[in-house]
PDB file of N, CA and C in Angstrom:
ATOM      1  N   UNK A   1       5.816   9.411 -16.139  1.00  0.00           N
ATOM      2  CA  UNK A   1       6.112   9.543 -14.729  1.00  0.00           C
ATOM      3  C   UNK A   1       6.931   8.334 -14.274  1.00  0.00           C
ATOM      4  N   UNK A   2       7.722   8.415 -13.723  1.00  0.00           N
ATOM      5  CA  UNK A   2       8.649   7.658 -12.648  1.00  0.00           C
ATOM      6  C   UNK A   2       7.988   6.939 -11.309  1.00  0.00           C
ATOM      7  N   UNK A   3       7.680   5.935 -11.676  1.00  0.00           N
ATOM      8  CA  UNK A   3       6.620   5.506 -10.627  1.00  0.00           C
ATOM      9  C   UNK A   3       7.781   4.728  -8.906  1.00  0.00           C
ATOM     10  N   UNK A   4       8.940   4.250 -10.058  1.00  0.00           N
ATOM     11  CA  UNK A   4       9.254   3.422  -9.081  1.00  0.00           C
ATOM     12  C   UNK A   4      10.016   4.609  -7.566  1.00  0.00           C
ATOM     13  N   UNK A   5       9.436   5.927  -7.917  1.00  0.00           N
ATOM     14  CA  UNK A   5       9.710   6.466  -6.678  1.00  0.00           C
ATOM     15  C   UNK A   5       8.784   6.161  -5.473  1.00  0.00           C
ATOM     16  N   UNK A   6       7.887   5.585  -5.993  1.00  0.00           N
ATOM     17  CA  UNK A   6       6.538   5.151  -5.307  1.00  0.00           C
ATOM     18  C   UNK A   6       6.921   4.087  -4.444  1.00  0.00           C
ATOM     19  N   UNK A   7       7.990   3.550  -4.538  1.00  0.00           N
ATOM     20  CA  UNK A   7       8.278   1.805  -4.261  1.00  0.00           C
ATOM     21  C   UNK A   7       8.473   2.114  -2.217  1.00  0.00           C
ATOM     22  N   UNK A   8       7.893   1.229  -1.426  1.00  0.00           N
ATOM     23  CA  UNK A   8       7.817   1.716   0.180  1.00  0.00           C
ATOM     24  C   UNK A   8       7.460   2.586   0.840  1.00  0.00           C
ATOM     25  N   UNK A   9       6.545   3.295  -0.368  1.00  0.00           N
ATOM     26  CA  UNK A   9       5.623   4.312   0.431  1.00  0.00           C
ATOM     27  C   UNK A   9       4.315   3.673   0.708  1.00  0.00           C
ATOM     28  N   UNK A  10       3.685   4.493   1.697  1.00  0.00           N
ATOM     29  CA  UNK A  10       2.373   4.200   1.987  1.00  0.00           C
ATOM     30  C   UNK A  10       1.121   4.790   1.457  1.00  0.00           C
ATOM     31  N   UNK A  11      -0.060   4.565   1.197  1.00  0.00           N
ATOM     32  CA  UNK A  11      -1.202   4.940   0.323  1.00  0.00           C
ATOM     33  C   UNK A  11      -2.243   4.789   1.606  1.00  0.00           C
ATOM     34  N   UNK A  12      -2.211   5.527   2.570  1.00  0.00           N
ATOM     35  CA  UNK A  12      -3.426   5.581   4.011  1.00  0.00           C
ATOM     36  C   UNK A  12      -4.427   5.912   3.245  1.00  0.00           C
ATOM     37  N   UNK A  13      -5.932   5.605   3.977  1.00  0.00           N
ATOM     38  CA  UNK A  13      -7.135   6.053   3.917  1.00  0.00           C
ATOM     39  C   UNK A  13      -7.475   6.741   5.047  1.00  0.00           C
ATOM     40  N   UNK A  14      -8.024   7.730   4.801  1.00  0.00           N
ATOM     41  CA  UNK A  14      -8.330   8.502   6.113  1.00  0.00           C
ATOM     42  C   UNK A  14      -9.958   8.771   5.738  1.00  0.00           C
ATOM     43  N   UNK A  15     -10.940   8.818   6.666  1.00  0.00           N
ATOM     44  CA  UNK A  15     -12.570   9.574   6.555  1.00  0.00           C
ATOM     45  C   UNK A  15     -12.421  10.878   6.690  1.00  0.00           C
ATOM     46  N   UNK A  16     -13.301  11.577   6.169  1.00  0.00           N
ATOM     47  CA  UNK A  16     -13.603  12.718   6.163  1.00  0.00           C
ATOM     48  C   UNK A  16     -13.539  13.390   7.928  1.00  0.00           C
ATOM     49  N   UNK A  17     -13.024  12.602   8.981  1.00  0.00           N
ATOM     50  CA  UNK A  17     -13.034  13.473  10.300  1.00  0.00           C
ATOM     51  C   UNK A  17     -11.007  12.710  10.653  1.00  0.00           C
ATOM     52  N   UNK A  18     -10.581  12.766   9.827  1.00  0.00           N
ATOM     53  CA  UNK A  18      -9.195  12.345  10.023  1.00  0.00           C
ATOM     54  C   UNK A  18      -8.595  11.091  10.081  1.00  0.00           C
ATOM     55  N   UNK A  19      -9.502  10.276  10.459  1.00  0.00           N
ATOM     56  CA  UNK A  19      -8.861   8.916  11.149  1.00  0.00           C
ATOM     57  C   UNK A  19      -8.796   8.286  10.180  1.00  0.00           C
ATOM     58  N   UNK A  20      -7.260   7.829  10.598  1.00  0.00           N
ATOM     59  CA  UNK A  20      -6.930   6.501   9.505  1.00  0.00           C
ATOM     60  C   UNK A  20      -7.878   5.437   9.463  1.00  0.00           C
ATOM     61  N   UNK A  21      -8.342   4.865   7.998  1.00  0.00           N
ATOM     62  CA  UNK A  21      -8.995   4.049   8.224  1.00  0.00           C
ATOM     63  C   UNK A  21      -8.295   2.444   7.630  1.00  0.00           C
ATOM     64  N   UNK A  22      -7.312   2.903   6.704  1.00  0.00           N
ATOM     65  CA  UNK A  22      -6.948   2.056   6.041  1.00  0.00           C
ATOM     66  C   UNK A  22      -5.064   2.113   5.632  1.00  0.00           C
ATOM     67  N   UNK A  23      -4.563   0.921   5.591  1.00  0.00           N
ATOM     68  CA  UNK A  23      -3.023   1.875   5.049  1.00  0.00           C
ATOM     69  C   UNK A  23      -2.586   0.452   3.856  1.00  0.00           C
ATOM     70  N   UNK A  24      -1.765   1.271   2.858  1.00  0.00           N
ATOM     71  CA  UNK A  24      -1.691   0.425   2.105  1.00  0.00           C
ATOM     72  C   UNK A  24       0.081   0.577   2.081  1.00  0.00           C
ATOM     73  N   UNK A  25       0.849  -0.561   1.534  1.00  0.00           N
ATOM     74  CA  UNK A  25       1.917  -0.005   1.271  1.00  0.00           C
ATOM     75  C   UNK A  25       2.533  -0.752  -0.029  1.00  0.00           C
ATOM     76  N   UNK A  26       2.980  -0.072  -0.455  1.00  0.00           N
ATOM     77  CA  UNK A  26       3.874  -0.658  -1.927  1.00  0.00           C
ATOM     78  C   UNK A  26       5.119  -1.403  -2.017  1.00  0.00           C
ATOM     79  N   UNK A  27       4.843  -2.361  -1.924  1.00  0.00           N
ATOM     80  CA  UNK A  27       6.138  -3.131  -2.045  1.00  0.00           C
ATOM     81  C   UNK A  27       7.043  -3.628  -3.602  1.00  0.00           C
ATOM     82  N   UNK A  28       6.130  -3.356  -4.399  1.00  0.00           N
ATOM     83  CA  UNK A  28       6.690  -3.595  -5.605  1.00  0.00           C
ATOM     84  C   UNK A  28       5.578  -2.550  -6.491  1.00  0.00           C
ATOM     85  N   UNK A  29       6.748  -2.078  -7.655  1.00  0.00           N
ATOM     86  CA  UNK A  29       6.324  -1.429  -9.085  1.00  0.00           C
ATOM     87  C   UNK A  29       6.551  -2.139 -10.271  1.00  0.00           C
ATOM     88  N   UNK A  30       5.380  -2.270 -11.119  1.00  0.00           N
ATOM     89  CA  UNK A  30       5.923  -3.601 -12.242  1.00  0.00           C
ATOM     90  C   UNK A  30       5.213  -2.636 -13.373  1.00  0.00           C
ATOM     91  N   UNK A  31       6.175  -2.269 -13.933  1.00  0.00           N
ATOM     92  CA  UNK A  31       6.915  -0.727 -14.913  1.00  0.00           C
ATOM     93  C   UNK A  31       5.823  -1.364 -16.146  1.00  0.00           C
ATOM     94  N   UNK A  32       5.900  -2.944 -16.664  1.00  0.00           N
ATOM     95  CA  UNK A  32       5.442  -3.765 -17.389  1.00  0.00           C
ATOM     96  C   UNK A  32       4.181  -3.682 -17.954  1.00  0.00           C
ATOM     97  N   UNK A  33       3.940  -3.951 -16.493  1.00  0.00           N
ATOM     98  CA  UNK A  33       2.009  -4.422 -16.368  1.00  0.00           C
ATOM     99  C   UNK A  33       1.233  -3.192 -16.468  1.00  0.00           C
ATOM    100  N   UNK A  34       1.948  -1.908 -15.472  1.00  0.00           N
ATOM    101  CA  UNK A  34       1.514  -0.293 -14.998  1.00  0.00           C
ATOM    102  C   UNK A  34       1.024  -0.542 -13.542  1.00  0.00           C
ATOM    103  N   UNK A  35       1.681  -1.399 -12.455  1.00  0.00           N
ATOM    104  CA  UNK A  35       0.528  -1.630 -11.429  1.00  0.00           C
ATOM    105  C   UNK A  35       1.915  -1.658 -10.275  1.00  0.00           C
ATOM    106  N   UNK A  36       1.403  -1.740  -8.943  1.00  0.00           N
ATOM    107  CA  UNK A  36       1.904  -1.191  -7.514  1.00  0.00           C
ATOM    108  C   UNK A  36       1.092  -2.673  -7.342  1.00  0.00           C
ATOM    109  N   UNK A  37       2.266  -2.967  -6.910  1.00  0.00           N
ATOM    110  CA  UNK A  37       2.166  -4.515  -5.837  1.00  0.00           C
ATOM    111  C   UNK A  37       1.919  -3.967  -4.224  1.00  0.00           C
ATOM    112  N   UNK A  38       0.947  -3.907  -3.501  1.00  0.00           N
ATOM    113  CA  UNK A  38       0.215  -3.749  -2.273  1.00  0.00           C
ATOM    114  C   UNK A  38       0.582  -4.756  -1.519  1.00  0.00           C
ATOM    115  N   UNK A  39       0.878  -4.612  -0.169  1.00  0.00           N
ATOM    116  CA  UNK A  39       0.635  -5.118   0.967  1.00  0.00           C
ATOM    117  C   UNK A  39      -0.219  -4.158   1.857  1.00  0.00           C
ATOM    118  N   UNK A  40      -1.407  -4.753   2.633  1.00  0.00           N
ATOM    119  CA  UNK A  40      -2.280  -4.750   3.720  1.00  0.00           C
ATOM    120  C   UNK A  40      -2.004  -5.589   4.840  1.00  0.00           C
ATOM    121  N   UNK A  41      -1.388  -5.200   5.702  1.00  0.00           N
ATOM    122  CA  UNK A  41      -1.300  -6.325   6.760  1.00  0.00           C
ATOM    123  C   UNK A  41      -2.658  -6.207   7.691  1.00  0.00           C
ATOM    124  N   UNK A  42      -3.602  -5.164   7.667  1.00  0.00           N
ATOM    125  CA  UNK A  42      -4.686  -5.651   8.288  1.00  0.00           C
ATOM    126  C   UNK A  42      -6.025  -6.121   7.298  1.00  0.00           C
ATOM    127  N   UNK A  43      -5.633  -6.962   6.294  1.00  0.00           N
ATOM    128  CA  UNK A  43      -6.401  -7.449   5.443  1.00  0.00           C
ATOM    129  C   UNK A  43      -6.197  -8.883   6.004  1.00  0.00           C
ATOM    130  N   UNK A  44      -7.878  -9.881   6.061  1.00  0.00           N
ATOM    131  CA  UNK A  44      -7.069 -11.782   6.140  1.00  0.00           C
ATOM    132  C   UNK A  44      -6.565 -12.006   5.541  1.00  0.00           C
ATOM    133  N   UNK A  45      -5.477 -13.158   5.299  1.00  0.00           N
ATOM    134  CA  UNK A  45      -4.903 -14.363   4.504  1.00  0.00           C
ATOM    135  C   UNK A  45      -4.547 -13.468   3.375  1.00  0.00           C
ATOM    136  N   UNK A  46      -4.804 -14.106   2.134  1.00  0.00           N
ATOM    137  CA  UNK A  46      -4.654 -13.580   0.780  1.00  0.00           C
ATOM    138  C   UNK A  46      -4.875 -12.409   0.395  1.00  0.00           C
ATOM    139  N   UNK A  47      -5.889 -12.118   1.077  1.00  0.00           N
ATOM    140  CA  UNK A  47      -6.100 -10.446   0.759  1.00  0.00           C
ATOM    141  C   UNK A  47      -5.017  -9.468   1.208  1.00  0.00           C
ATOM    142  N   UNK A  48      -4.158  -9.805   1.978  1.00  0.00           N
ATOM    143  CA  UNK A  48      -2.992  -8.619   2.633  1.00  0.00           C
ATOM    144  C   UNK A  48      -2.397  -8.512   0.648  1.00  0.00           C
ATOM    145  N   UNK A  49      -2.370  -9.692  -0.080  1.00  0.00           N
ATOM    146  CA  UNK A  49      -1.670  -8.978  -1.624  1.00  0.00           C
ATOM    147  C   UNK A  49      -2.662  -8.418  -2.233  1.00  0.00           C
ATOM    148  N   UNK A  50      -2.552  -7.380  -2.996  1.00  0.00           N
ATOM    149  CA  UNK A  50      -2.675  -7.075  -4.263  1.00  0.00           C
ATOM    150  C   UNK A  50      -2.452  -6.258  -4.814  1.00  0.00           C
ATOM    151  N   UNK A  51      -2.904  -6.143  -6.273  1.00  0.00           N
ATOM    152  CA  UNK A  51      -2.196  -4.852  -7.327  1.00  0.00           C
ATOM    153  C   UNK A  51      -3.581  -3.452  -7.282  1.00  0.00           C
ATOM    154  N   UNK A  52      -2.777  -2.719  -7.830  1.00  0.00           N
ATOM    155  CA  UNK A  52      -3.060  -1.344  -8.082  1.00  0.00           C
ATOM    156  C   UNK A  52      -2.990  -0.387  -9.150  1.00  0.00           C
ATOM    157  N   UNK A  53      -3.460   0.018  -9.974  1.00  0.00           N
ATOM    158  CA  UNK A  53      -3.432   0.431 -11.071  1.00  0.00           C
ATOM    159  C   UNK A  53      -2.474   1.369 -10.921  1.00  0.00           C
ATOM    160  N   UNK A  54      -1.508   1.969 -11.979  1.00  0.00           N
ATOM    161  CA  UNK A  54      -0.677   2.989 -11.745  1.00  0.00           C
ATOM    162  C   UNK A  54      -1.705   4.532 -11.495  1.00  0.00           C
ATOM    163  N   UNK A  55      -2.953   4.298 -11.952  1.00  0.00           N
ATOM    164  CA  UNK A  55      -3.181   5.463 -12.002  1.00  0.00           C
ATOM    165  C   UNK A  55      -4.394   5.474 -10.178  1.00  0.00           C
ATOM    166  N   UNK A  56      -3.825   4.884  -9.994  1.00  0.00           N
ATOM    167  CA  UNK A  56      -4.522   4.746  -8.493  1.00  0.00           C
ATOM    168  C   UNK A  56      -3.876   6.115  -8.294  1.00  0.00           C
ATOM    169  N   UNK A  57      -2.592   6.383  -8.270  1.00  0.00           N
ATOM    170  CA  UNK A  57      -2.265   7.764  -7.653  1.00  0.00           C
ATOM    171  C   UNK A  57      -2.999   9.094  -8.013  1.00  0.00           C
ATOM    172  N   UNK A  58      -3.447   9.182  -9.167  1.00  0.00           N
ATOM    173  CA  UNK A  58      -4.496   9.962  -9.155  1.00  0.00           C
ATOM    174  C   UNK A  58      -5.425  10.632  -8.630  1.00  0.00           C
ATOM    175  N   UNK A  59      -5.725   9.142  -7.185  1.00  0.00           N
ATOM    176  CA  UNK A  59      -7.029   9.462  -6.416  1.00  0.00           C
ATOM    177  C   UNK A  59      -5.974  10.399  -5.027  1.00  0.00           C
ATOM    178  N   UNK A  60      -4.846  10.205  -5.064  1.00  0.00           N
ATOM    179  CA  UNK A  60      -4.248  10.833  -3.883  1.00  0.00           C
ATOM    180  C   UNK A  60      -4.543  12.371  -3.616  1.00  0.00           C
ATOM    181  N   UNK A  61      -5.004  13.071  -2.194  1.00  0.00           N
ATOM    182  CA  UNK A  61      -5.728  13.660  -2.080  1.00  0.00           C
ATOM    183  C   UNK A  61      -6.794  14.128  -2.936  1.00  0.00           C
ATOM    184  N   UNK A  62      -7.451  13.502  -2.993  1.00  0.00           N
ATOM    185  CA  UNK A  62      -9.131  13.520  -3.501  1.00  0.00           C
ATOM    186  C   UNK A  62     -10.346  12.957  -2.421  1.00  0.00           C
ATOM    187  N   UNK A  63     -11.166  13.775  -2.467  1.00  0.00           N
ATOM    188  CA  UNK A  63     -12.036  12.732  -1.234  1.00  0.00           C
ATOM    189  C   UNK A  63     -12.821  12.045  -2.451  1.00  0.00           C
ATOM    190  N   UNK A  64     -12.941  11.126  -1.955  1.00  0.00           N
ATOM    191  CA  UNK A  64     -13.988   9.825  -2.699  1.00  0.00           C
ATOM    192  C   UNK A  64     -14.445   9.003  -2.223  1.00  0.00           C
ATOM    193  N   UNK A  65     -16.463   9.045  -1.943  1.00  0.00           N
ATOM    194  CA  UNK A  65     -17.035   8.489  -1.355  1.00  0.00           C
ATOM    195  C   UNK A  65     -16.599   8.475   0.279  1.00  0.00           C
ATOM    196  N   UNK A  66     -16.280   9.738   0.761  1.00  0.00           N
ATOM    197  CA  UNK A  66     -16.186  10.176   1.579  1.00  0.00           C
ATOM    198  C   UNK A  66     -15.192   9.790   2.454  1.00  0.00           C
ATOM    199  N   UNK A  67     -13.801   8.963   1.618  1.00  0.00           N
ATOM    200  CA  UNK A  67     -12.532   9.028   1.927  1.00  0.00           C
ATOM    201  C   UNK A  67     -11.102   9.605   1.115  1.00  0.00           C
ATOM    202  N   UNK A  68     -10.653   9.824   2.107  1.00  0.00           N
ATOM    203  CA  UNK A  68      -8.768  10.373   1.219  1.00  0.00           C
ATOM    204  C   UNK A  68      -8.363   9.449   1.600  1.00  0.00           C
ATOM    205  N   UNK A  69      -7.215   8.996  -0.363  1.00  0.00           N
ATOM    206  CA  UNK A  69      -5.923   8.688   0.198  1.00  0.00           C
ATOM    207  C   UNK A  69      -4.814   9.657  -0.345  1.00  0.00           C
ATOM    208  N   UNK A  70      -3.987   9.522   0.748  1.00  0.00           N
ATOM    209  CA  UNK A  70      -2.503  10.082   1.476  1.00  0.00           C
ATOM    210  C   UNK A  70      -1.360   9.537   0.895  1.00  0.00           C
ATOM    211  N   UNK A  71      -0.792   9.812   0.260  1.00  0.00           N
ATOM    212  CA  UNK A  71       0.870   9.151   0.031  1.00  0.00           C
ATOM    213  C   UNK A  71       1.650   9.319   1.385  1.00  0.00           C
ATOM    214  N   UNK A  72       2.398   8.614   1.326  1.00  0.00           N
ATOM    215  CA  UNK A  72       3.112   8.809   3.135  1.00  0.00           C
ATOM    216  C   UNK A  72       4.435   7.877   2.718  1.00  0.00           C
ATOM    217  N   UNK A  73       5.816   9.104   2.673  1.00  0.00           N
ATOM    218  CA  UNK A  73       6.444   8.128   2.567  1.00  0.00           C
ATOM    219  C   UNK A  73       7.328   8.622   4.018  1.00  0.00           C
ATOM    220  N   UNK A  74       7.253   7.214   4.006  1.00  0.00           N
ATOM    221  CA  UNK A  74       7.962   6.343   5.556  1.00  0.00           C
ATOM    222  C   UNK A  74       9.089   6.570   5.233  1.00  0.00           C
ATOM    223  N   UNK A  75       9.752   6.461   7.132  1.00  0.00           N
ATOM    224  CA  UNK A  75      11.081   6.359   7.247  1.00  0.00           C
ATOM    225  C   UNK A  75      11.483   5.418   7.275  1.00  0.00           C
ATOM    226  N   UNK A  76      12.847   5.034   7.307  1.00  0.00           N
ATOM    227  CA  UNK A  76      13.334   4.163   7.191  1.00  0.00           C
ATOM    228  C   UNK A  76      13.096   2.785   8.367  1.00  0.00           C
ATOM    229  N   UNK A  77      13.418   2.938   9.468  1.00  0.00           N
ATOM    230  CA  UNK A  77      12.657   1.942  10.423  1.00  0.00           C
ATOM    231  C   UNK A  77      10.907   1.261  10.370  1.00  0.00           C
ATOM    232  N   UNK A  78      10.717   2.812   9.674  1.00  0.00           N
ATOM    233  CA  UNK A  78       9.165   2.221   9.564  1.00  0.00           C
ATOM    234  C   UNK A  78       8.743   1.159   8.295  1.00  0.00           C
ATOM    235  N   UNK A  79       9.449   1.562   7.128  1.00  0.00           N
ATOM    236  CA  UNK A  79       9.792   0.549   6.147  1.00  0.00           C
ATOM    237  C   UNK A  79       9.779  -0.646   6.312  1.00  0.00           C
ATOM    238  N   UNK A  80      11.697  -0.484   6.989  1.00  0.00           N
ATOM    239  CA  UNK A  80      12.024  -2.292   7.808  1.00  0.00           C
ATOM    240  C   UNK A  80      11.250  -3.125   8.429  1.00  0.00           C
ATOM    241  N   UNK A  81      10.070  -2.262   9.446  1.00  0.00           N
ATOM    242  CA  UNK A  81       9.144  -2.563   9.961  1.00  0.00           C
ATOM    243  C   UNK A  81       7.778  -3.941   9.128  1.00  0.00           C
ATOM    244  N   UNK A  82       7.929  -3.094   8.267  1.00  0.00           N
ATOM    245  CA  UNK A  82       6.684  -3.705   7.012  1.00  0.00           C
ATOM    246  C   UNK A  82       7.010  -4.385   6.822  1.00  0.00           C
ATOM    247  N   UNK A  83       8.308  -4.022   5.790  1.00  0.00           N
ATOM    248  CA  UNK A  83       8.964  -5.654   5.387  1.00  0.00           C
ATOM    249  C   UNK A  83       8.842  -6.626   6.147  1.00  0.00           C
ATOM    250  N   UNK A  84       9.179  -6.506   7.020  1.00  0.00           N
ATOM    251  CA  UNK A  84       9.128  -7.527   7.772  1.00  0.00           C
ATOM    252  C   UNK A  84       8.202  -8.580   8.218  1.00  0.00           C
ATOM    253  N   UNK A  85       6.775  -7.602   8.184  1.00  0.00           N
ATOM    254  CA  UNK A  85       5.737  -8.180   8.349  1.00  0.00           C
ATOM    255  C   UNK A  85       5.237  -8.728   7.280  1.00  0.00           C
ATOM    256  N   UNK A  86       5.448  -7.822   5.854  1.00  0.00           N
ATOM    257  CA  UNK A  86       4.873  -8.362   4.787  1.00  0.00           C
ATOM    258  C   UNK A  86       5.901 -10.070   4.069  1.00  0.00           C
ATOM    259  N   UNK A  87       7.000 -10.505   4.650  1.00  0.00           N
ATOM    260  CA  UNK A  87       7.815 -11.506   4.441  1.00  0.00           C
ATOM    261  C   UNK A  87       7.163 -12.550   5.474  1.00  0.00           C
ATOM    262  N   UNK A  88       6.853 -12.166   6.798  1.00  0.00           N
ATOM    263  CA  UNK A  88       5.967 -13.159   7.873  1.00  0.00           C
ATOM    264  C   UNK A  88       4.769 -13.220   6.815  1.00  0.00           C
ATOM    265  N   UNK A  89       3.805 -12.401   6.946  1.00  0.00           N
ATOM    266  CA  UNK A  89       2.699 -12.899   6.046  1.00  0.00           C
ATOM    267  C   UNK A  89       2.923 -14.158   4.840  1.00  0.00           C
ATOM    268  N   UNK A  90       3.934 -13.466   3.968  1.00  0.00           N
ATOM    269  CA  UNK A  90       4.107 -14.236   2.751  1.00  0.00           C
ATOM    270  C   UNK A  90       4.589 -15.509   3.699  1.00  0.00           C
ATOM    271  N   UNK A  91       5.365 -15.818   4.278  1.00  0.00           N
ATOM    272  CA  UNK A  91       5.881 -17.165   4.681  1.00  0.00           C
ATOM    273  C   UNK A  91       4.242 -18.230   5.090  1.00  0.00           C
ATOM    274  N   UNK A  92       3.846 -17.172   5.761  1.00  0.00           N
ATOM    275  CA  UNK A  92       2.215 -17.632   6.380  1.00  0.00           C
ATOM    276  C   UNK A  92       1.550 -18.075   5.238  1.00  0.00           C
ATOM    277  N   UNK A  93       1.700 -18.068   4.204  1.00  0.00           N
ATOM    278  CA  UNK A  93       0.639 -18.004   3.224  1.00  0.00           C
ATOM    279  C   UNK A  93       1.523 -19.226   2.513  1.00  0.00           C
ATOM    280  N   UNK A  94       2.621 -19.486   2.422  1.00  0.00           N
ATOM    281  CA  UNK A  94       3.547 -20.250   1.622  1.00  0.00           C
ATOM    282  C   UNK A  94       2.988 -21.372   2.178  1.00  0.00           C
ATOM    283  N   UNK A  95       2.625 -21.227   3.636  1.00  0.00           N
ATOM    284  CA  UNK A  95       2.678 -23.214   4.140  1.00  0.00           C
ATOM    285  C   UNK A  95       1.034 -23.525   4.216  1.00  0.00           C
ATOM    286  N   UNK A  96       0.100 -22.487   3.718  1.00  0.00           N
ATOM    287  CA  UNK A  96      -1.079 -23.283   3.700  1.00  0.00           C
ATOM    288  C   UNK A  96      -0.840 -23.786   2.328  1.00  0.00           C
TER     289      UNK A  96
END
C-alpha cells in the first residue's frame, strides 16, 4: 500500500453518539520505519508529537472500546491551517 497518500489527512475520534472526541493529523510518512508522524494540537507540550504504526489504519472505521476513527482528508485551507499550528507548536517546544 501507498501510504504516503495518507500524508495531511486527518485520523478523528468520534464516540459511539458522534462527537468528535479526538483529531489527529499526519504530517509526515516514514516509508522506512512503517509509521505516520502525528500532530495533536490539543495534546500538552510534547505530547502534540508522535508516531503511529502504519497499520493504525486498519482501525479506521472500526469501533474500538467504544470509539471510531475517521480518515478525513482536509482541504486545502484546512491543511495550511495545521501547518501552521503544528510549526508554532514545534517553535514552542524548540525554546524550552
Amino acid at each position: 500500500m501507498n501510504y504516503d497518500k495518507f500524508l495531511y489527512c486527518g485520523l478523528n475520534i468520534f464516540n459511539t453518539k458522534g462527537t468528535e472526541i479526538g483529531t489527529q493529523f499526519i504530517v509526515g510518512v516514514d516509508n522506512d520505519k512503517n509509521i505516520f508522524n502525528i500532530f495533536c494540537e490539543e495534546n500538552p507540550g510534547a505530547y502534540k508529537f508522535y508516531d503511529l504504526p502504519f497499520t493504525y489504519i486498519g482501525f479506521v472505521d472500526r469501533e474500538i472500546d467504544g470509539s471510531v476513527v475517521r480518515l478525513v482528508k482536509h482541504r486545502k485551507p484546512t491543511i495550511e491551517k495545521k501547518l501552521r499550528a503544528y510549526n508554532e507548536a514545534l517553535g514552542l517546544l524548540k525554546e524550552v
